[in-house]
PDB file of N, CA and C in Angstrom:
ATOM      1  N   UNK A   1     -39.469  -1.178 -10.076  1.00  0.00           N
ATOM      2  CA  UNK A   1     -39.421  -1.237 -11.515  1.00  0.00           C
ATOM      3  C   UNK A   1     -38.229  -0.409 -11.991  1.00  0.00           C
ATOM      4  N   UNK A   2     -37.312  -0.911 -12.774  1.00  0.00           N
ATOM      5  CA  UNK A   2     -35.763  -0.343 -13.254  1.00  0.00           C
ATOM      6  C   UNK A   2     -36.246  -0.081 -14.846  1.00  0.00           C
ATOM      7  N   UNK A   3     -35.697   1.209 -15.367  1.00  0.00           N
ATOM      8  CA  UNK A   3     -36.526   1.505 -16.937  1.00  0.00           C
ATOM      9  C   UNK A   3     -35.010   1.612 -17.621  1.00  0.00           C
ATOM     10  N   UNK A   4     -34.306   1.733 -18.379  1.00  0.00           N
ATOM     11  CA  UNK A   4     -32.811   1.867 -19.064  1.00  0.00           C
ATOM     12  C   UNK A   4     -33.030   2.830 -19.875  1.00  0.00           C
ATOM     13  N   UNK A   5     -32.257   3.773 -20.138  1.00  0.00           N
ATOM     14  CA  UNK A   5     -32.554   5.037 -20.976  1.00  0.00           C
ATOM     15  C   UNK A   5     -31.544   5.445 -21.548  1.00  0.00           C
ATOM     16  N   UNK A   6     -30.949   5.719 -22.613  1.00  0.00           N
ATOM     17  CA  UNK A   6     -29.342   6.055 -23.171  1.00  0.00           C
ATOM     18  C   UNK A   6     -28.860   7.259 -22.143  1.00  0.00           C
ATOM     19  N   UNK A   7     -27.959   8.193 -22.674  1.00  0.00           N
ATOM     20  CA  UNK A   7     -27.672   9.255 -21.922  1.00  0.00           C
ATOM     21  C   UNK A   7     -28.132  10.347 -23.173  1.00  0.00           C
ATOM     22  N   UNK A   8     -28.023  10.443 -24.418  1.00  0.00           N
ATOM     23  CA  UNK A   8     -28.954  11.509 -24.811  1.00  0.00           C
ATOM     24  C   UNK A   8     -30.171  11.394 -24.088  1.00  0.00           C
ATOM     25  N   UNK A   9     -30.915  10.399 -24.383  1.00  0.00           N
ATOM     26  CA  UNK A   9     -32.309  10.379 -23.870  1.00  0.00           C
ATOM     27  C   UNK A   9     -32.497  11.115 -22.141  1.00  0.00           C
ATOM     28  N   UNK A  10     -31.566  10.407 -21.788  1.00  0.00           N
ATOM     29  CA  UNK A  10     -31.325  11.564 -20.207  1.00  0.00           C
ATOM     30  C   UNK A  10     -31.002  13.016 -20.086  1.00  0.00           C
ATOM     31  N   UNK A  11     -30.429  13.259 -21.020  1.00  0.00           N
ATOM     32  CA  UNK A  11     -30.178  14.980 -20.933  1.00  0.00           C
ATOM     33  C   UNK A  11     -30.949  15.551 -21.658  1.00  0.00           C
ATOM     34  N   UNK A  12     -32.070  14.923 -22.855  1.00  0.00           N
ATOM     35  CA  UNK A  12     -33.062  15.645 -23.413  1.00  0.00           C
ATOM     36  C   UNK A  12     -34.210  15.809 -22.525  1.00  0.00           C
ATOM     37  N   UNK A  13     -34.708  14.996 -21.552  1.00  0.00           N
ATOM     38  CA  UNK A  13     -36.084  14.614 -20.958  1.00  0.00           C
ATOM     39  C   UNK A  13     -35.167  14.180 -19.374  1.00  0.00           C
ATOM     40  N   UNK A  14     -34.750  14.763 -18.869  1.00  0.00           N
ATOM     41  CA  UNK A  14     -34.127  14.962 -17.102  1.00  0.00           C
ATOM     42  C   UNK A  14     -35.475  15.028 -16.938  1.00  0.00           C
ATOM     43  N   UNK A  15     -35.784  16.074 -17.056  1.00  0.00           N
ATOM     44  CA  UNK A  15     -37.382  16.614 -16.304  1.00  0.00           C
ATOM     45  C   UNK A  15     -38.108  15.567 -15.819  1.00  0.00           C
ATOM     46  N   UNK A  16     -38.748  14.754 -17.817  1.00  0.00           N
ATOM     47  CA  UNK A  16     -39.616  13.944 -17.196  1.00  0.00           C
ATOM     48  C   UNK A  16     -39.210  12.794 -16.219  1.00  0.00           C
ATOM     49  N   UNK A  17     -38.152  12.211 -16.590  1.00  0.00           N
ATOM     50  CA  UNK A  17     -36.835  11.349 -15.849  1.00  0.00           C
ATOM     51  C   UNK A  17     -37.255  11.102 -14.304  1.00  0.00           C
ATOM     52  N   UNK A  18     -36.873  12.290 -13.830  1.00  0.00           N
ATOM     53  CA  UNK A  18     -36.959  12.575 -12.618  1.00  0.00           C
ATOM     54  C   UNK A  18     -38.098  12.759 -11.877  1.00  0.00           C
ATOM     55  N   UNK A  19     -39.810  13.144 -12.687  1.00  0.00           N
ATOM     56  CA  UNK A  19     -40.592  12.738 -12.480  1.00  0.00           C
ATOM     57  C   UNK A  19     -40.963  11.034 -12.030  1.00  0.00           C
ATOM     58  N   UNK A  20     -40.371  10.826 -13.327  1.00  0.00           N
ATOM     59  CA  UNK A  20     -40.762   9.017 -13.071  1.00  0.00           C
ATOM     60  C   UNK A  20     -40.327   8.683 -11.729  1.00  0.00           C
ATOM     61  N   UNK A  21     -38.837   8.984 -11.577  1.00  0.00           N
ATOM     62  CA  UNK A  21     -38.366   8.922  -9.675  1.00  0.00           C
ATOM     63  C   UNK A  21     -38.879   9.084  -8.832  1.00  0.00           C
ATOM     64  N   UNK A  22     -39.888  10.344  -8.921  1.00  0.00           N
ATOM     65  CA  UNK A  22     -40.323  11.041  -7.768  1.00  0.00           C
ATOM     66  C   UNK A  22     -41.608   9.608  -7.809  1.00  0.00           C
ATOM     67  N   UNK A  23     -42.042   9.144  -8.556  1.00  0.00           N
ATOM     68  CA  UNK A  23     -43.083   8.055  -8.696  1.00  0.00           C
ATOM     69  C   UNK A  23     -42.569   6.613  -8.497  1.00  0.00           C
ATOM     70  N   UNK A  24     -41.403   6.624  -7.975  1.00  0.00           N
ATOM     71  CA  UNK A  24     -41.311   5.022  -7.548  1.00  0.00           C
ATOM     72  C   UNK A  24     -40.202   4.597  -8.593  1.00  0.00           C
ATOM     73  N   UNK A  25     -40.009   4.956  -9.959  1.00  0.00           N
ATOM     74  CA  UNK A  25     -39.072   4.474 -10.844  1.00  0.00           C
ATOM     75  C   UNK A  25     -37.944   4.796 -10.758  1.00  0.00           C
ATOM     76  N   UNK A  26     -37.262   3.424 -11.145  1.00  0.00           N
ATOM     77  CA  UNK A  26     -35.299   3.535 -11.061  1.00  0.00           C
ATOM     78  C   UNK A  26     -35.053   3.805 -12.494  1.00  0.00           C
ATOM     79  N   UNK A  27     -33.989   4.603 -12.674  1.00  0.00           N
ATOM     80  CA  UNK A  27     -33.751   4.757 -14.009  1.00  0.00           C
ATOM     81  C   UNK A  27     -32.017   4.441 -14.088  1.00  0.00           C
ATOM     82  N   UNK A  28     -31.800   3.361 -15.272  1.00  0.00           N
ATOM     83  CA  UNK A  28     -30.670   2.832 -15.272  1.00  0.00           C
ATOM     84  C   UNK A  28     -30.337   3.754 -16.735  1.00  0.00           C
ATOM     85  N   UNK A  29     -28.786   4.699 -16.537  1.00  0.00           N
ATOM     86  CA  UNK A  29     -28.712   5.463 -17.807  1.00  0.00           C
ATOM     87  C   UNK A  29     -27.525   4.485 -18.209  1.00  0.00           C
ATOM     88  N   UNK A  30     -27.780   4.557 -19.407  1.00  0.00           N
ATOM     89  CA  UNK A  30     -26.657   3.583 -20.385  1.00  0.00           C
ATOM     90  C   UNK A  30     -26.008   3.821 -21.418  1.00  0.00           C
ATOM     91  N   UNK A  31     -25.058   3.619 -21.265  1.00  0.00           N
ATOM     92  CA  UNK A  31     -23.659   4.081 -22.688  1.00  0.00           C
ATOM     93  C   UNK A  31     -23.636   3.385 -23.373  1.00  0.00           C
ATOM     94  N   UNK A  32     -23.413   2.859 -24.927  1.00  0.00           N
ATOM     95  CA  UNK A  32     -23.123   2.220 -25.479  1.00  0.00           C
ATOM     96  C   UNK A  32     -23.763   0.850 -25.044  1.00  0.00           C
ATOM     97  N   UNK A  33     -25.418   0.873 -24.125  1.00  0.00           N
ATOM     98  CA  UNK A  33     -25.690  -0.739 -23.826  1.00  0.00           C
ATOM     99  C   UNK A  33     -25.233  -0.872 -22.563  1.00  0.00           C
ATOM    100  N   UNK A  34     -24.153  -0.158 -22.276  1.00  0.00           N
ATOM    101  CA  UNK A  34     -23.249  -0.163 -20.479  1.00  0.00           C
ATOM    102  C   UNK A  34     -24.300   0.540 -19.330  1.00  0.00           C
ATOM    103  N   UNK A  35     -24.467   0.312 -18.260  1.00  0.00           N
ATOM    104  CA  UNK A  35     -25.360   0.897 -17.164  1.00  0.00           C
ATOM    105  C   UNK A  35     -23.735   1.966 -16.839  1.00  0.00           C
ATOM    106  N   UNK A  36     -24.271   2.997 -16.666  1.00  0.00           N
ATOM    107  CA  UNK A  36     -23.194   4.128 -16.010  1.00  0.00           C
ATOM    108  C   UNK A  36     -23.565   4.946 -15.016  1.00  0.00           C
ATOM    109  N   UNK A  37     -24.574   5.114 -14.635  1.00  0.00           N
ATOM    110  CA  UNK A  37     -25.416   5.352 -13.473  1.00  0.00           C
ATOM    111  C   UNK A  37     -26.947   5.061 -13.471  1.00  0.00           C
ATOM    112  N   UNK A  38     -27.471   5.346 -12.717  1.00  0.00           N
ATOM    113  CA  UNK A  38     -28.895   5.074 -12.135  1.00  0.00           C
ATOM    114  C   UNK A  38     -29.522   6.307 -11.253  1.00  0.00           C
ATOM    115  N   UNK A  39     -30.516   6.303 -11.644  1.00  0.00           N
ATOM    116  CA  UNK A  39     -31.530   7.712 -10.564  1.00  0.00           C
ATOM    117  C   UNK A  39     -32.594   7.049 -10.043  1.00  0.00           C
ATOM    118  N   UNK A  40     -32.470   7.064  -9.074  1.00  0.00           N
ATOM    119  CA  UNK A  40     -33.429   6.483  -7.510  1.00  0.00           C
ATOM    120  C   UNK A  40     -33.632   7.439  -6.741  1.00  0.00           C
ATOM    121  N   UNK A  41     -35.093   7.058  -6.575  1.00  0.00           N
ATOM    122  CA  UNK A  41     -35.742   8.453  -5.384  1.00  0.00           C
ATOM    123  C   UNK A  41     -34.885   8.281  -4.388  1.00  0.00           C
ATOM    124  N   UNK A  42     -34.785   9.615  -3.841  1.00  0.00           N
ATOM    125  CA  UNK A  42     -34.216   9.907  -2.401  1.00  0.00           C
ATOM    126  C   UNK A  42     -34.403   9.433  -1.310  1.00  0.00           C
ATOM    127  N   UNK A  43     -33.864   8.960  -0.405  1.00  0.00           N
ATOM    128  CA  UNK A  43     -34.721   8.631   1.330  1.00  0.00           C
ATOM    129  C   UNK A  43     -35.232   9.677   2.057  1.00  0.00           C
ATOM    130  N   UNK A  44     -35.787  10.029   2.567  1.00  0.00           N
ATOM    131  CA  UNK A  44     -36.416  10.835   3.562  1.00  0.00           C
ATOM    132  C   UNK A  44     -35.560  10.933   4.858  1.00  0.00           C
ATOM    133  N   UNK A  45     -35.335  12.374   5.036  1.00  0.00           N
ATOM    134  CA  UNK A  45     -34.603  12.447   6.069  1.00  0.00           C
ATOM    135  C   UNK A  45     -35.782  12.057   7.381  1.00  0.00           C
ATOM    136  N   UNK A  46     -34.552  11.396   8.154  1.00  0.00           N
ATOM    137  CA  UNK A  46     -35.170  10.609   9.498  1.00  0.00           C
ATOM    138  C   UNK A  46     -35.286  11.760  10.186  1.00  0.00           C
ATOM    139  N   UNK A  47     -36.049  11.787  10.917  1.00  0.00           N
ATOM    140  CA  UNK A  47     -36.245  12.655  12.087  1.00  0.00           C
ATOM    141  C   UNK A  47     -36.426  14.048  12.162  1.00  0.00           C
ATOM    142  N   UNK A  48     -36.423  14.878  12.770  1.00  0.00           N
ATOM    143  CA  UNK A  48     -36.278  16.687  12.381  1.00  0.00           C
ATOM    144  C   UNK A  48     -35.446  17.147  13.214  1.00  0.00           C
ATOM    145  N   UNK A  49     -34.877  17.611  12.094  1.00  0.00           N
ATOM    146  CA  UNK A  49     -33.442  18.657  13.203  1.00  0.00           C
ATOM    147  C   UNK A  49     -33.406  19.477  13.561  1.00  0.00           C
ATOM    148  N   UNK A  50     -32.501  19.839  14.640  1.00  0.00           N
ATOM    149  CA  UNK A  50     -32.785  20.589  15.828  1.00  0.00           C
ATOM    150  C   UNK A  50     -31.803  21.395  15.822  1.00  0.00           C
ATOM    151  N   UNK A  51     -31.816  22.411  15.835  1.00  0.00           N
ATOM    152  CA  UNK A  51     -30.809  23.373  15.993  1.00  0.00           C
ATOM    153  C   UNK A  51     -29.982  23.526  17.936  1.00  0.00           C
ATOM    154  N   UNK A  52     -28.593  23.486  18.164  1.00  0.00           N
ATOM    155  CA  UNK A  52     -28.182  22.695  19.087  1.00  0.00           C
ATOM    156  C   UNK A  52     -28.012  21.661  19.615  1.00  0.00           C
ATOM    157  N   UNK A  53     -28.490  20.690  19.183  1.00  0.00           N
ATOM    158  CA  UNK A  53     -28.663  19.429  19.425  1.00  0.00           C
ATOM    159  C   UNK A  53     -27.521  19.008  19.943  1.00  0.00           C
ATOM    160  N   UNK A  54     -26.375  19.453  19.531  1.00  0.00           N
ATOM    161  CA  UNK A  54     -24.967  19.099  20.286  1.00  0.00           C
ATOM    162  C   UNK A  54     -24.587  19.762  21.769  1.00  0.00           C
ATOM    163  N   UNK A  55     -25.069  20.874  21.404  1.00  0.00           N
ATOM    164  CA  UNK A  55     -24.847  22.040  22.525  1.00  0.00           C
ATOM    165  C   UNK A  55     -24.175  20.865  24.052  1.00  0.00           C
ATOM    166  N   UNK A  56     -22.668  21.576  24.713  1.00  0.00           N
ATOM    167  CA  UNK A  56     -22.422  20.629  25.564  1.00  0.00           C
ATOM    168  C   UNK A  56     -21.413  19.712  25.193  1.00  0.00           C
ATOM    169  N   UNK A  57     -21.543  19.404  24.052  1.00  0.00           N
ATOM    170  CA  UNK A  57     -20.417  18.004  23.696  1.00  0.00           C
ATOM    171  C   UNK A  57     -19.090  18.691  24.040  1.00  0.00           C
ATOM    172  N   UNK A  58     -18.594  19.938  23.346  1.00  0.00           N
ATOM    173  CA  UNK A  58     -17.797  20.549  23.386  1.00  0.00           C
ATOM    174  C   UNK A  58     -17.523  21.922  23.959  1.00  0.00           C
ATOM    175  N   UNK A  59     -16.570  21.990  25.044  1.00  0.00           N
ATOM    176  CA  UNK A  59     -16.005  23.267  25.064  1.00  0.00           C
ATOM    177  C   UNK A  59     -14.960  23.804  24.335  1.00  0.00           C
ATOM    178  N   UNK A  60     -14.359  24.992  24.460  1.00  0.00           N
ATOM    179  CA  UNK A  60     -13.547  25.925  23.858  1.00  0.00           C
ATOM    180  C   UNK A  60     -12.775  25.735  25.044  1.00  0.00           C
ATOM    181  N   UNK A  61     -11.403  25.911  24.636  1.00  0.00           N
ATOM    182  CA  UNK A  61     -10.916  25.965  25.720  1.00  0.00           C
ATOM    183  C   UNK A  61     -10.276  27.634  25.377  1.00  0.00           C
ATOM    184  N   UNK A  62      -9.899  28.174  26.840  1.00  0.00           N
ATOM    185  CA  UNK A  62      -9.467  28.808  27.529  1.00  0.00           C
ATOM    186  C   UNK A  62      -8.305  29.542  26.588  1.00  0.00           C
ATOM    187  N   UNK A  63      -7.472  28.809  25.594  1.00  0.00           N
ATOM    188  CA  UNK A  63      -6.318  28.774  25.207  1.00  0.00           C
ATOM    189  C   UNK A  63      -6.529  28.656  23.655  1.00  0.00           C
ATOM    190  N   UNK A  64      -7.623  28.725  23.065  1.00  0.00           N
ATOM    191  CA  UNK A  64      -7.592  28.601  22.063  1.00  0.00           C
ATOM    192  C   UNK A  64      -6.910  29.128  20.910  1.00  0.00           C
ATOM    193  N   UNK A  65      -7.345  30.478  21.549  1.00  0.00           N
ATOM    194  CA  UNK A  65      -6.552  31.586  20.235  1.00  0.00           C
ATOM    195  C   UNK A  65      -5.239  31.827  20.824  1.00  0.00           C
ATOM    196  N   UNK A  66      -4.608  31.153  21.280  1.00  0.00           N
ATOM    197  CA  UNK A  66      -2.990  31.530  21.906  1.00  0.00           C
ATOM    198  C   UNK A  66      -2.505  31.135  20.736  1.00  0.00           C
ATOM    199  N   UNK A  67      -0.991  31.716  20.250  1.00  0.00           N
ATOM    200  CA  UNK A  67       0.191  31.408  19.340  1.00  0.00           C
ATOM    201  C   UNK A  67       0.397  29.670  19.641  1.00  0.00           C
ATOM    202  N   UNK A  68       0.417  28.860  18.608  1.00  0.00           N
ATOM    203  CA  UNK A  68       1.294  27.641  18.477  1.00  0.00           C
ATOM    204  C   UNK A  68       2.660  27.501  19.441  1.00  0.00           C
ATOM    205  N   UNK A  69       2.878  26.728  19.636  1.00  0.00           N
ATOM    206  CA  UNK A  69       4.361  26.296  20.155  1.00  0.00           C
ATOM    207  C   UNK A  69       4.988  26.531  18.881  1.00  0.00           C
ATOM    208  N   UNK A  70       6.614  27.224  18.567  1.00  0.00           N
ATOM    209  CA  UNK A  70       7.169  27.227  17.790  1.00  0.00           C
ATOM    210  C   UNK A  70       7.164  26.096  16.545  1.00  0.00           C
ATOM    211  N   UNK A  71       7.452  25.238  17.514  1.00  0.00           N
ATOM    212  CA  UNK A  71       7.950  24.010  16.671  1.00  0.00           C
ATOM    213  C   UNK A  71       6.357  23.644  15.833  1.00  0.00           C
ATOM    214  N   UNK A  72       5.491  23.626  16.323  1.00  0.00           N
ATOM    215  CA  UNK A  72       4.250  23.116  15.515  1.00  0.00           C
ATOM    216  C   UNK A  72       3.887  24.133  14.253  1.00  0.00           C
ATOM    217  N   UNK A  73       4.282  25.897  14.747  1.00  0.00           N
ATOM    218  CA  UNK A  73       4.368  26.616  13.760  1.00  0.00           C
ATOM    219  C   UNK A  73       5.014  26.148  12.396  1.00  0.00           C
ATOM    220  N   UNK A  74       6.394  26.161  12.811  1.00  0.00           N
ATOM    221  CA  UNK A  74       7.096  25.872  11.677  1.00  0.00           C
ATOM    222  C   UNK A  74       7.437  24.794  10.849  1.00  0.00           C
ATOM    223  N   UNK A  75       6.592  23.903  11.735  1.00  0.00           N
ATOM    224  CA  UNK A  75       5.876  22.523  10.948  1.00  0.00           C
ATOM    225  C   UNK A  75       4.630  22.744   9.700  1.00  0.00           C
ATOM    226  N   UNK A  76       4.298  23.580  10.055  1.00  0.00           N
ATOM    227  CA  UNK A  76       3.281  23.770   9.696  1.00  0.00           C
ATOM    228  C   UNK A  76       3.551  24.734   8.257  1.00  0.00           C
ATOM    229  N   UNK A  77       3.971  25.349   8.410  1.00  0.00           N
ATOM    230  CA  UNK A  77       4.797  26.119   7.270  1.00  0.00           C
ATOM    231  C   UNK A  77       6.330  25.498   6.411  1.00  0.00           C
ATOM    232  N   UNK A  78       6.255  24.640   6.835  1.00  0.00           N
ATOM    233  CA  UNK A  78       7.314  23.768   6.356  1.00  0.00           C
ATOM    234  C   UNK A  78       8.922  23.879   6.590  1.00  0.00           C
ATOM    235  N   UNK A  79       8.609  24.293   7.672  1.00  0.00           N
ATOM    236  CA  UNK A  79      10.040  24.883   7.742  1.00  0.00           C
ATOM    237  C   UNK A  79      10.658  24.151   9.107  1.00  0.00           C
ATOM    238  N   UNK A  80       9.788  22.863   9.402  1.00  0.00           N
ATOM    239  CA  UNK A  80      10.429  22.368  10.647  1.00  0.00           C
ATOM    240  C   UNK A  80      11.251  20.918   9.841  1.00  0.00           C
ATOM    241  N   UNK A  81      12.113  20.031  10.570  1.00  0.00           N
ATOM    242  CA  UNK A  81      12.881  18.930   9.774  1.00  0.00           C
ATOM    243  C   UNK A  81      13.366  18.259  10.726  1.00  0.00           C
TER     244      UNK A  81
END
């Protein structure tokens, strides 16, 4: 079910607004008669996250914190051509 609501009407009553969302309702906000956005409940995040979950994909290498090669330095600072 899609309800149309001006945009005063949206910034006086958000609250209840967003109630209606949390209940299944789309709310189409409208300018001048124009749709300019819409508020639709959220999806539910899939699954539960895991802290590490990557752990492994990536190493560090060895060399990380070493100085740039010149030339990439001063690329980088604008001073290469």
């Amino acid at each position: 079910m899609t309800k149309s609501v001006g945009v005063h009407e949206a910034k006086t009553h958000l609250s209840r607004l967003l109630a209606e969302v949390e209940g299944g309702t789309e709310i189409a906000i409208t300018r001048r008669g124009e749709e300019v956005a819409r508020l639709v409940p959220s999806r539910p995040r899939s699954g539960k996250r895991t802290l590490g979950g990557d752990e492994g994909l990536f190493v560090v290498p060895e060399n990380f914190d070493d100085p740039l090669p010149e030339d990439m330095q001063a690329a980088l600072e604008g001073r290469g051509g």
